[in-house]
C-alpha atoms as a PDB file:
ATOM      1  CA  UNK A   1     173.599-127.927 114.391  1.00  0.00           C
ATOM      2  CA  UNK A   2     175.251-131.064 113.878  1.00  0.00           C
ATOM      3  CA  UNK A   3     173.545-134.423 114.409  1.00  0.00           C
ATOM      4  CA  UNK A   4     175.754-135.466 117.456  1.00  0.00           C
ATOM      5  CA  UNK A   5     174.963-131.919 118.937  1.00  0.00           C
ATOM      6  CA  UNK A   6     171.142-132.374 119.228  1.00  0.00           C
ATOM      7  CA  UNK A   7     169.686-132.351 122.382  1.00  0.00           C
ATOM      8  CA  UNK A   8     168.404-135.852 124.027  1.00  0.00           C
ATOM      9  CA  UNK A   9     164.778-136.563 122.883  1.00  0.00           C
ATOM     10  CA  UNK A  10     162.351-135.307 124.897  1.00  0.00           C
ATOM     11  CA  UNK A  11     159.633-137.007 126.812  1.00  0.00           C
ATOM     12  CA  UNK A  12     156.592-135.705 127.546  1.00  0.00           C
ATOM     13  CA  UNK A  13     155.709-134.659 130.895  1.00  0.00           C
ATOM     14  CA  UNK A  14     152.659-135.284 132.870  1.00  0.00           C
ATOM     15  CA  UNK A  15     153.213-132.829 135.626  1.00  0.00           C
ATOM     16  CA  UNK A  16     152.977-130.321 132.613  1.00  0.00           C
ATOM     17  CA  UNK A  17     150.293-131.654 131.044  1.00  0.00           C
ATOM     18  CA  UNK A  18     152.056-131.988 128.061  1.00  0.00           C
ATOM     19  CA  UNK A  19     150.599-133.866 124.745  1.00  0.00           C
ATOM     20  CA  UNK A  20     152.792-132.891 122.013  1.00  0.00           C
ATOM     21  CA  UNK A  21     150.682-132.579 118.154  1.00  0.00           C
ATOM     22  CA  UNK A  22     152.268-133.860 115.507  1.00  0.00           C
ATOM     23  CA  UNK A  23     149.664-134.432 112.976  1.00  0.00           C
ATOM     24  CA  UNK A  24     150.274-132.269 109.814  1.00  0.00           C
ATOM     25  CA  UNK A  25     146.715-131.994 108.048  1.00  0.00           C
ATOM     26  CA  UNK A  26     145.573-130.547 111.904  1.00  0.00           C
ATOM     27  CA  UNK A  27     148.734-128.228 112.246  1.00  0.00           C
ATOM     28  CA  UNK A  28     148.356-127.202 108.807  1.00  0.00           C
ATOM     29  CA  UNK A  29     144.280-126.416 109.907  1.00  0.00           C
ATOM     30  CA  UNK A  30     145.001-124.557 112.914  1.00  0.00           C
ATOM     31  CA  UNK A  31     147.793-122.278 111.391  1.00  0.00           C
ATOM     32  CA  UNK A  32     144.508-121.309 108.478  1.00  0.00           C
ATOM     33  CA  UNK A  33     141.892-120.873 111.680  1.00  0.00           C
ATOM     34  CA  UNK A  34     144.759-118.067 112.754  1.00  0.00           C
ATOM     35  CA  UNK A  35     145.504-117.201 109.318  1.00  0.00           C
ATOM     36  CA  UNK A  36     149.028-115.592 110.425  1.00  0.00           C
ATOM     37  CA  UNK A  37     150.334-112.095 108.112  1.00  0.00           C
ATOM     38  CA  UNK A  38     153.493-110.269 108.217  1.00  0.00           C
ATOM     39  CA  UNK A  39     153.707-107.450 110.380  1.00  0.00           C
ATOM     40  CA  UNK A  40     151.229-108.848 113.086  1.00  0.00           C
ATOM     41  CA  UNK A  41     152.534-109.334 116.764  1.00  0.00           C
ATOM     42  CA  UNK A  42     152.067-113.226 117.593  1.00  0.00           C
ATOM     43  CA  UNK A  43     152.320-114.889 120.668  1.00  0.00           C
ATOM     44  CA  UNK A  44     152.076-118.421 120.952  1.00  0.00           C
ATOM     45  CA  UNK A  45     151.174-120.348 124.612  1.00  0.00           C
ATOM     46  CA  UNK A  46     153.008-123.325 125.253  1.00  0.00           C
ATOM     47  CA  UNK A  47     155.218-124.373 121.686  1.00  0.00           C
ATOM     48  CA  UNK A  48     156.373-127.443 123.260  1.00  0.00           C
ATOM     49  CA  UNK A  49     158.380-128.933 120.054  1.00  0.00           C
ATOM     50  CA  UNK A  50     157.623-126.428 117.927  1.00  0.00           C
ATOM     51  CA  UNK A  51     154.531-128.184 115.706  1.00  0.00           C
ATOM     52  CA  UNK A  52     153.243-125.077 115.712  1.00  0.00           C
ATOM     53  CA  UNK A  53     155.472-122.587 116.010  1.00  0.00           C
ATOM     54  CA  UNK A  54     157.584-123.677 112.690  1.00  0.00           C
ATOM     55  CA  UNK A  55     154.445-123.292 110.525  1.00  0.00           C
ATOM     56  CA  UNK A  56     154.161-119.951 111.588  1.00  0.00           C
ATOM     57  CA  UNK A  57     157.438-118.470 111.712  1.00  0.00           C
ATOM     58  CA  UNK A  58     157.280-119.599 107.820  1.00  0.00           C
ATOM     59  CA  UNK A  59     154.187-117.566 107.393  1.00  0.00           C
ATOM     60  CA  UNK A  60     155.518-114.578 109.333  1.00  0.00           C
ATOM     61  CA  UNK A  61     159.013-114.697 109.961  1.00  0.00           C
ATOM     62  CA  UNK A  62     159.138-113.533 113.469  1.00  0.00           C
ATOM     63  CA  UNK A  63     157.039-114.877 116.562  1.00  0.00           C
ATOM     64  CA  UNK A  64     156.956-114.703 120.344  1.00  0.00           C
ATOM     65  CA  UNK A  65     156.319-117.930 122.238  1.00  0.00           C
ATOM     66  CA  UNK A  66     155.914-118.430 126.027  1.00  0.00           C
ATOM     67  CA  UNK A  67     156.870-122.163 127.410  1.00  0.00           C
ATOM     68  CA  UNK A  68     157.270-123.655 130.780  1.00  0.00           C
ATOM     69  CA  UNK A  69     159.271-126.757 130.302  1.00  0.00           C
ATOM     70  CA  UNK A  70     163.159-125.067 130.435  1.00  0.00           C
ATOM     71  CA  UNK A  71     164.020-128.844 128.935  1.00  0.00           C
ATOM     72  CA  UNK A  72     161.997-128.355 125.674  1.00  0.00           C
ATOM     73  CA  UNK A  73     163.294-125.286 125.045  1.00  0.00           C
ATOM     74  CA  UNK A  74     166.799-126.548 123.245  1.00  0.00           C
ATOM     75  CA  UNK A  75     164.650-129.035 121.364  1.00  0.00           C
ATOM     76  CA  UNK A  76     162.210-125.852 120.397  1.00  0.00           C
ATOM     77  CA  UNK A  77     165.437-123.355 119.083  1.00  0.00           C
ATOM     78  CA  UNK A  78     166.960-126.127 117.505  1.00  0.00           C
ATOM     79  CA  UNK A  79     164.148-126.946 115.173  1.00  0.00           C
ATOM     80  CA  UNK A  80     163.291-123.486 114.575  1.00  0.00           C
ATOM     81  CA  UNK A  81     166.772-122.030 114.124  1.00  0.00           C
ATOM     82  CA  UNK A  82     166.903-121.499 110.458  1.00  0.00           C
ATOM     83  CA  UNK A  83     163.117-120.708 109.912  1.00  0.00           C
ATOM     84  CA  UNK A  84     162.919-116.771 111.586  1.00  0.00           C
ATOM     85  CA  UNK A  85     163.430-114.864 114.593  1.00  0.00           C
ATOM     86  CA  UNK A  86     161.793-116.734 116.987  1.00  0.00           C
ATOM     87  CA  UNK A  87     161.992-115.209 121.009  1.00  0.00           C
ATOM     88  CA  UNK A  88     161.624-117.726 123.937  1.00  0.00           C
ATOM     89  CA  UNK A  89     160.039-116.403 127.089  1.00  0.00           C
ATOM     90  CA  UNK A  90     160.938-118.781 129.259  1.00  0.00           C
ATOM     91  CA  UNK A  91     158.033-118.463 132.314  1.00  0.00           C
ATOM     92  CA  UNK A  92     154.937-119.468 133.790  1.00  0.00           C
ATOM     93  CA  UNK A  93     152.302-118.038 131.333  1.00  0.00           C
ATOM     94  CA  UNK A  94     150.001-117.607 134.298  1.00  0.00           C
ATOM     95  CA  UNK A  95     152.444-115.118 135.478  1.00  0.00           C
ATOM     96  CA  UNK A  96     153.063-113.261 132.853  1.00  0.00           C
ATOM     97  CA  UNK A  97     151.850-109.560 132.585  1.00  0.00           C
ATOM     98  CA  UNK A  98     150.492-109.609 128.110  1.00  0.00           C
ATOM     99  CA  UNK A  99     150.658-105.660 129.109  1.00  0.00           C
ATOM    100  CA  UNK A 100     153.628-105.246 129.677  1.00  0.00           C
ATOM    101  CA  UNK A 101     154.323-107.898 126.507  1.00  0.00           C
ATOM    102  CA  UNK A 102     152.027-105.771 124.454  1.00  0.00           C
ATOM    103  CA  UNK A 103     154.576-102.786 124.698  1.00  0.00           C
ATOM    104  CA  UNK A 104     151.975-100.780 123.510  1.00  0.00           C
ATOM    105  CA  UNK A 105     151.107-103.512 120.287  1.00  0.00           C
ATOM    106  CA  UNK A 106     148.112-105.224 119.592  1.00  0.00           C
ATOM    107  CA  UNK A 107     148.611-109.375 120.577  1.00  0.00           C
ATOM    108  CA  UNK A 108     147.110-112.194 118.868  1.00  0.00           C
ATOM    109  CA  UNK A 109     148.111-115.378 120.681  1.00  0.00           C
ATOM    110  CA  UNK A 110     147.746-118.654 120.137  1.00  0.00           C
ATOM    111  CA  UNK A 111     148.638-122.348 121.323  1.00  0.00           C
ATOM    112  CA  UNK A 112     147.686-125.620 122.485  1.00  0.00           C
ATOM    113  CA  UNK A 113     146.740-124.828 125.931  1.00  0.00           C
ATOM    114  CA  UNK A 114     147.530-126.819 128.911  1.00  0.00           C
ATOM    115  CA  UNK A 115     143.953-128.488 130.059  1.00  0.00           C
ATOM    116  CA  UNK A 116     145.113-128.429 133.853  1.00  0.00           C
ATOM    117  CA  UNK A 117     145.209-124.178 133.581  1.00  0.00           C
ATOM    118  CA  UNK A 118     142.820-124.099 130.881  1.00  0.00           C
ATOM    119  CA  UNK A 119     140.352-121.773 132.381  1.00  0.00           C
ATOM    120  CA  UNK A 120     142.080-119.597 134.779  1.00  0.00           C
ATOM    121  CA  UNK A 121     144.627-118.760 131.876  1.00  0.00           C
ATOM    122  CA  UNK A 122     141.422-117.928 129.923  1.00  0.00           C
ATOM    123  CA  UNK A 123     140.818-115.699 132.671  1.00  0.00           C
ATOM    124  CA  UNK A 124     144.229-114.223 133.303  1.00  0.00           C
ATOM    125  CA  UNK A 125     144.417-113.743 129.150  1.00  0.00           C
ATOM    126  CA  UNK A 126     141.127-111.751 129.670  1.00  0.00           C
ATOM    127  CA  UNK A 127     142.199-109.282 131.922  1.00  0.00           C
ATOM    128  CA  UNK A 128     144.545-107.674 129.148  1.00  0.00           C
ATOM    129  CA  UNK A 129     141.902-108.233 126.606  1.00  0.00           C
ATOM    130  CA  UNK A 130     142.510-104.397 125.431  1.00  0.00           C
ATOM    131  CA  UNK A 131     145.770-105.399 124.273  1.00  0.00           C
ATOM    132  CA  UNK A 132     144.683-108.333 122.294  1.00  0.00           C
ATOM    133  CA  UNK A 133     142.919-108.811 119.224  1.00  0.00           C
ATOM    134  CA  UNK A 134     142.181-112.239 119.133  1.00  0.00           C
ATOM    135  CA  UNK A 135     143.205-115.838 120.510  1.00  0.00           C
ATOM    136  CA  UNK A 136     143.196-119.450 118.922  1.00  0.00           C
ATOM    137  CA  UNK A 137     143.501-122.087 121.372  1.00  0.00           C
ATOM    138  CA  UNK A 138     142.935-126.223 121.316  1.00  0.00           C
ATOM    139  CA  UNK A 139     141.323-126.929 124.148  1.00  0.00           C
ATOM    140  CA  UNK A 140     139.804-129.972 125.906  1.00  0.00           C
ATOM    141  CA  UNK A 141     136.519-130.180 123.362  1.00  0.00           C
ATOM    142  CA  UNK A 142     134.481-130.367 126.756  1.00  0.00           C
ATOM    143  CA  UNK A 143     135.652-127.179 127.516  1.00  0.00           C
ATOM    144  CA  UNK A 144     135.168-125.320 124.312  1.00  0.00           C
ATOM    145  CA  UNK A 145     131.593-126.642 124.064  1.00  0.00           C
ATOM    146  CA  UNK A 146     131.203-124.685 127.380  1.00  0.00           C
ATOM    147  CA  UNK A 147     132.523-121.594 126.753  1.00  0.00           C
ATOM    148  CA  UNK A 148     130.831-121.544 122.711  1.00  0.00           C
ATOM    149  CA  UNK A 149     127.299-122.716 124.823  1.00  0.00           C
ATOM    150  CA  UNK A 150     123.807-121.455 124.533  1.00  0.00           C
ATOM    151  CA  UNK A 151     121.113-120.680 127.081  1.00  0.00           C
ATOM    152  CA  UNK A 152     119.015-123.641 127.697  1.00  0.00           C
ATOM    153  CA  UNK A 153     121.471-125.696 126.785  1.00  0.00           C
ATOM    154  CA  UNK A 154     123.495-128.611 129.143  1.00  0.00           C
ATOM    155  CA  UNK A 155     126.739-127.132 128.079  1.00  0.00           C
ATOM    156  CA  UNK A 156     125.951-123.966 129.403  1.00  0.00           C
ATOM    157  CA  UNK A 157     126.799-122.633 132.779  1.00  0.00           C
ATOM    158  CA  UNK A 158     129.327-120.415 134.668  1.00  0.00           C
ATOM    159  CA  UNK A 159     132.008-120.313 132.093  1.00  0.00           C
ATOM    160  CA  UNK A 160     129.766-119.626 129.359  1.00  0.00           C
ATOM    161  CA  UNK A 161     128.261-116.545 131.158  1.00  0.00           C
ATOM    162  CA  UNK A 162     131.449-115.181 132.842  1.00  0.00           C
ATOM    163  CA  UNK A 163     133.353-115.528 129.104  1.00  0.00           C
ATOM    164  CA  UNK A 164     130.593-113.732 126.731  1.00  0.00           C
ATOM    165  CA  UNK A 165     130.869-110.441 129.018  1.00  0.00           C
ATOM    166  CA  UNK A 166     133.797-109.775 127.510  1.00  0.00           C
ATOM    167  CA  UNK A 167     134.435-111.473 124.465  1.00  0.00           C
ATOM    168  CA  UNK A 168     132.779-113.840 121.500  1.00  0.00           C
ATOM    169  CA  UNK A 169     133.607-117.452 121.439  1.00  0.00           C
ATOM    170  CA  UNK A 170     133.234-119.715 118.396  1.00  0.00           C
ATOM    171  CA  UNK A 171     133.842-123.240 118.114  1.00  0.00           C
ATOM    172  CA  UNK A 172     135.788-123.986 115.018  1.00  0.00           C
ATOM    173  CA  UNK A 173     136.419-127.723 114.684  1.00  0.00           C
ATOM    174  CA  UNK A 174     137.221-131.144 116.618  1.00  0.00           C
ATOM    175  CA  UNK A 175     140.328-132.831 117.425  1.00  0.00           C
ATOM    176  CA  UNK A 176     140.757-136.391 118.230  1.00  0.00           C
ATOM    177  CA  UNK A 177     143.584-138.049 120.450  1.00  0.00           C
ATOM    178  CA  UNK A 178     145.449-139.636 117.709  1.00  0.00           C
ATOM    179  CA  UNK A 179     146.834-136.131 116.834  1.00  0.00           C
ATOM    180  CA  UNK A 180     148.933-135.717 119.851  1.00  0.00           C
ATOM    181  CA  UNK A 181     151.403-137.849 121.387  1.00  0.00           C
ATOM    182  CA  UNK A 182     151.113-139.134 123.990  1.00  0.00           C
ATOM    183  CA  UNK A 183     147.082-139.151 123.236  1.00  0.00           C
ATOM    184  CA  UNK A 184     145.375-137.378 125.924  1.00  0.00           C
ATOM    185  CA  UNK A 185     142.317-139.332 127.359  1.00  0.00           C
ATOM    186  CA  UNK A 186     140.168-136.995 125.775  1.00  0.00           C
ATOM    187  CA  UNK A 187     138.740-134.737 122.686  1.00  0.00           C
ATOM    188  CA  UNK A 188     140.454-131.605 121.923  1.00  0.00           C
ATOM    189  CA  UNK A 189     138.706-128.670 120.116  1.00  0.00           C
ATOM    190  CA  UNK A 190     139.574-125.242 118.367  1.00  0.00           C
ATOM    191  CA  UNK A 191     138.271-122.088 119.691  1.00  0.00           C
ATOM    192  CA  UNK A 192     138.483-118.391 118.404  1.00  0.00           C
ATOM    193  CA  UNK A 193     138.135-116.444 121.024  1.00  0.00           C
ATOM    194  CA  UNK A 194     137.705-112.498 120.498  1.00  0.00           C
ATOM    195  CA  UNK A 195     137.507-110.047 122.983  1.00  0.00           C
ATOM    196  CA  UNK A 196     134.419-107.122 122.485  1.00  0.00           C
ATOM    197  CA  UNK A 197     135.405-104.306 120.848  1.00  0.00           C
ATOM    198  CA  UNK A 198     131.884-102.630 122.759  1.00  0.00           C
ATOM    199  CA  UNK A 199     130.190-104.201 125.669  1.00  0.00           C
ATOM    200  CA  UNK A 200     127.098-105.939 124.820  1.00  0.00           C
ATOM    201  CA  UNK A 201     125.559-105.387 128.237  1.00  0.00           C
ATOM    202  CA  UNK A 202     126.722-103.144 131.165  1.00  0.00           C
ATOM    203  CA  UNK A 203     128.267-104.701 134.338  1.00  0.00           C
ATOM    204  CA  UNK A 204     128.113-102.132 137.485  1.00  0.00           C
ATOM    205  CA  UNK A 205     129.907-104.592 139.720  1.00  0.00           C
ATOM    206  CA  UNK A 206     132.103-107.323 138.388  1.00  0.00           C
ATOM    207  CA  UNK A 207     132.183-108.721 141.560  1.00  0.00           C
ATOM    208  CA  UNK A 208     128.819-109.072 142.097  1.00  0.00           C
ATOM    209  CA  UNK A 209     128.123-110.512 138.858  1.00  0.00           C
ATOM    210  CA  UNK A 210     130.510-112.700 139.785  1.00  0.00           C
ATOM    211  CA  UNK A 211     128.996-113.634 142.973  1.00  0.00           C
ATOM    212  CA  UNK A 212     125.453-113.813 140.995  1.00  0.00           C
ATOM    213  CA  UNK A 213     126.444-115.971 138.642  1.00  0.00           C
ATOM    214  CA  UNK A 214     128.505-118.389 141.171  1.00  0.00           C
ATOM    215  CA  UNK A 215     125.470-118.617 143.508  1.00  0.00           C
ATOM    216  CA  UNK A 216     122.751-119.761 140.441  1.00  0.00           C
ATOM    217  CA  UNK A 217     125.332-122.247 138.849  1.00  0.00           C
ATOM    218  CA  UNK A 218     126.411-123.629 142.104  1.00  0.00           C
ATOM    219  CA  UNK A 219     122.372-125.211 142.547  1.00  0.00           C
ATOM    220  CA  UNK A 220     121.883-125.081 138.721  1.00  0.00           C
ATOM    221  CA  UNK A 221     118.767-127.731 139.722  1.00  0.00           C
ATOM    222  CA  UNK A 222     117.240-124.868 142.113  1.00  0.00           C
ATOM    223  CA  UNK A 223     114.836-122.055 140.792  1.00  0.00           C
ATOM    224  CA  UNK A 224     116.910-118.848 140.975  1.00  0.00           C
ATOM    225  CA  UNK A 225     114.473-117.724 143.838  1.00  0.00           C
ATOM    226  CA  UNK A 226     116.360-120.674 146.291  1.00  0.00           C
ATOM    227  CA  UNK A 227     119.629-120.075 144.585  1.00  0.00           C
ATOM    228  CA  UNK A 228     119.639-116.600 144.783  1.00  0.00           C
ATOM    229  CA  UNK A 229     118.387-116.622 148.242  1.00  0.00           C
ATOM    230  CA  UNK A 230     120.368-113.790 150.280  1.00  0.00           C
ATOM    231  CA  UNK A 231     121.951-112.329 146.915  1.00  0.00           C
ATOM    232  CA  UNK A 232     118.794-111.327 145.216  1.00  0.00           C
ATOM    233  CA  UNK A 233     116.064-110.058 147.019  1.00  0.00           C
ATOM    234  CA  UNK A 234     112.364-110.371 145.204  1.00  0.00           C
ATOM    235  CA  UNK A 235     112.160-106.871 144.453  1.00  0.00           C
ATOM    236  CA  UNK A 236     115.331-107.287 142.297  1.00  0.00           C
ATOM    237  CA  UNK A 237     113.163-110.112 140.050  1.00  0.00           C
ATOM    238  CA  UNK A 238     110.303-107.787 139.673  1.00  0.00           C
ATOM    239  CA  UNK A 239     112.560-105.062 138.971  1.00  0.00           C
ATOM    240  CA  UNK A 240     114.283-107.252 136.328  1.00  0.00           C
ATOM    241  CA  UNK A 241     111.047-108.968 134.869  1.00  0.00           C
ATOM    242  CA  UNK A 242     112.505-112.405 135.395  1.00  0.00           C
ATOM    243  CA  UNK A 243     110.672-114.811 136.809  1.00  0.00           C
ATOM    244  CA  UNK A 244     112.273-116.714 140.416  1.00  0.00           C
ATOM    245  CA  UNK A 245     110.638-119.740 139.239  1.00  0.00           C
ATOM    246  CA  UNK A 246     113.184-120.048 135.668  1.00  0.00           C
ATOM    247  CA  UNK A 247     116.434-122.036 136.503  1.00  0.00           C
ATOM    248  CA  UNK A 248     119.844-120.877 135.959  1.00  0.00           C
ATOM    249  CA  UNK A 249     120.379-122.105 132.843  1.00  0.00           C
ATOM    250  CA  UNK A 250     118.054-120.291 131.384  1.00  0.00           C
ATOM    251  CA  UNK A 251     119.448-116.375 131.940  1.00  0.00           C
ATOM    252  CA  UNK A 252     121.386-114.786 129.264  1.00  0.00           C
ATOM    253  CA  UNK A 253     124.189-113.223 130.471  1.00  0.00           C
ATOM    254  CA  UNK A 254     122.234-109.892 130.107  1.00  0.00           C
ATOM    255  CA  UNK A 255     119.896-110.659 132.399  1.00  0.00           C
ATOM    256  CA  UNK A 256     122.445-111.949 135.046  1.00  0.00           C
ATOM    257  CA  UNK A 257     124.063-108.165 134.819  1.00  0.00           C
ATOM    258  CA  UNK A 258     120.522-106.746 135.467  1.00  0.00           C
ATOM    259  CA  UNK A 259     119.634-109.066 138.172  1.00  0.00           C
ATOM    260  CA  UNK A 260     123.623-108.174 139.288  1.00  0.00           C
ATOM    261  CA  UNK A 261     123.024-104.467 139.561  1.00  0.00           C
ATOM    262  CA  UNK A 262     120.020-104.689 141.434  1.00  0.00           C
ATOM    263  CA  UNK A 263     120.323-103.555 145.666  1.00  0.00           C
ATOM    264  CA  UNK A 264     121.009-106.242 148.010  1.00  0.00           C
ATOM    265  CA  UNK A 265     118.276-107.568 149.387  1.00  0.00           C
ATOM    266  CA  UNK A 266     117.747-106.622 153.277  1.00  0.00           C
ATOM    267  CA  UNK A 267     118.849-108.575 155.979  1.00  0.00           C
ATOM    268  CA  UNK A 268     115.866-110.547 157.113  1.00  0.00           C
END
């Protein structure tokens, strides 16, 4: 493509959440955390200008990215045109079924997530997690600390717990805002995020785990016998062997699934 043919330069957008990377020594980092080989089926969230995406097409040759922006997208093709085969889906990621995507492959994605959808994309992603090896994200380092947490910790809380049922989280290493421009207001943060191959505790009802762990993080200052009030009776702490007194901070995510699977208490 000629010089007179490229497209306008693009501006970021804040309704998009868009801060665009362009430092090298952290692209170059990120594209080692993946560690991209031929053959494998990548997917990469959000390309923007292609940072990203150009490292990896030179590792792999062929990669499938998903992006919002329908203006970035001629600035995206453009710089990747002569590096691969490089296919655009050109959607809401939040709406898109990694299923049907998988066509029957195994995904690894990738991306510098949007902060704004951070964690419901985590949990949309989650929901095909049988499809999907592994994920590498950069992620608002707040965030990541939270999901990577342990018990008894101040990062730890709802996310942590909800994440670990179903997959392993691992902080990796710290971004700061000079990498991106415009520089977001805050740290970033890579996380490798791998869903469990086995279950490391039974769930009987996701909902109700759900509920459970909701109800003890939303008074994380209140013993779990006041938090739990109404959604875990005191037989269901005896049962358990946890003591009402311990806060919710506390629990492993274990012992929220026993508490979890334990009968409603009675009406009083």
């Amino acid at each position: 493509m000629s010089r007179n043919s490229q497209p306008p330069r693009h501006q970021a957008r804040k309704r998009f959440g868009q801060h665009f990377l362009h430092d090298r020594n952290v692209i170059a980092r990120i594209v080692e955390a993946i560690s991209p080989k031929p053959g494998e089926v990548i997917v990469e969230i959000g390309p923007g200008l292609g940072a990203l995406t150009r490292l990896l097409l030179e590792r792999i040759g062929t990669l499938e990215v998903i992006e919002l922006d329908r203006d970035v997208i001629p600035h995206l093709a453009a710089s990747c045109a002569d590096l691969g085969t490089l296919k655009i889906h050109s959607a809401d990621v939040l709406d898109v079924d990694f299923r049907a995507l998988a066509a029957g492959r195994r995904l690894r994605i990738c991306g510098n997530l949007p902060y704004n959808i951070s964690t419901p994309l985590l949990f949309h992603l989650l929901e095909a997690r049988e499809v999907i090896s592994d994920m590498t994200f950069m992620l608002q380092k707040e965030v990541v600390m939270r999901m990577a947490a342990e018990p008894d910790t101040s990062d730890y809380g709802r996310l942590t717990v909800m994440l670990s049922t179903y997959c392993q989280s691992t902080r990796l290493f710290d971004v700061g805002p000079g990498a991106f421009r415009p520089p977001p207001k805050v740290d970033s943060a890579i996380v490798r995020v791998v869903p469990h191959q086995t279950a490391p505790f039974t769930v009987t009802d996701s909902a109700r785990f759900a509920a459970v762990v909701m109800a003890a993080f939303g008074q994380r200052r209140k013993t779990l016998r006041n938090s739990l009030s109404g959604v875990v009776g005191p037989d269901g702490f005896v049962t358990c062997n946890i003591d009402p007194s311990r806060r919710a901070e506390t629990l492993t995510p274990a012992e929220f699934a026993a508490l979890a699977s334990t009968p409603l208490p009675s009406p009083s």
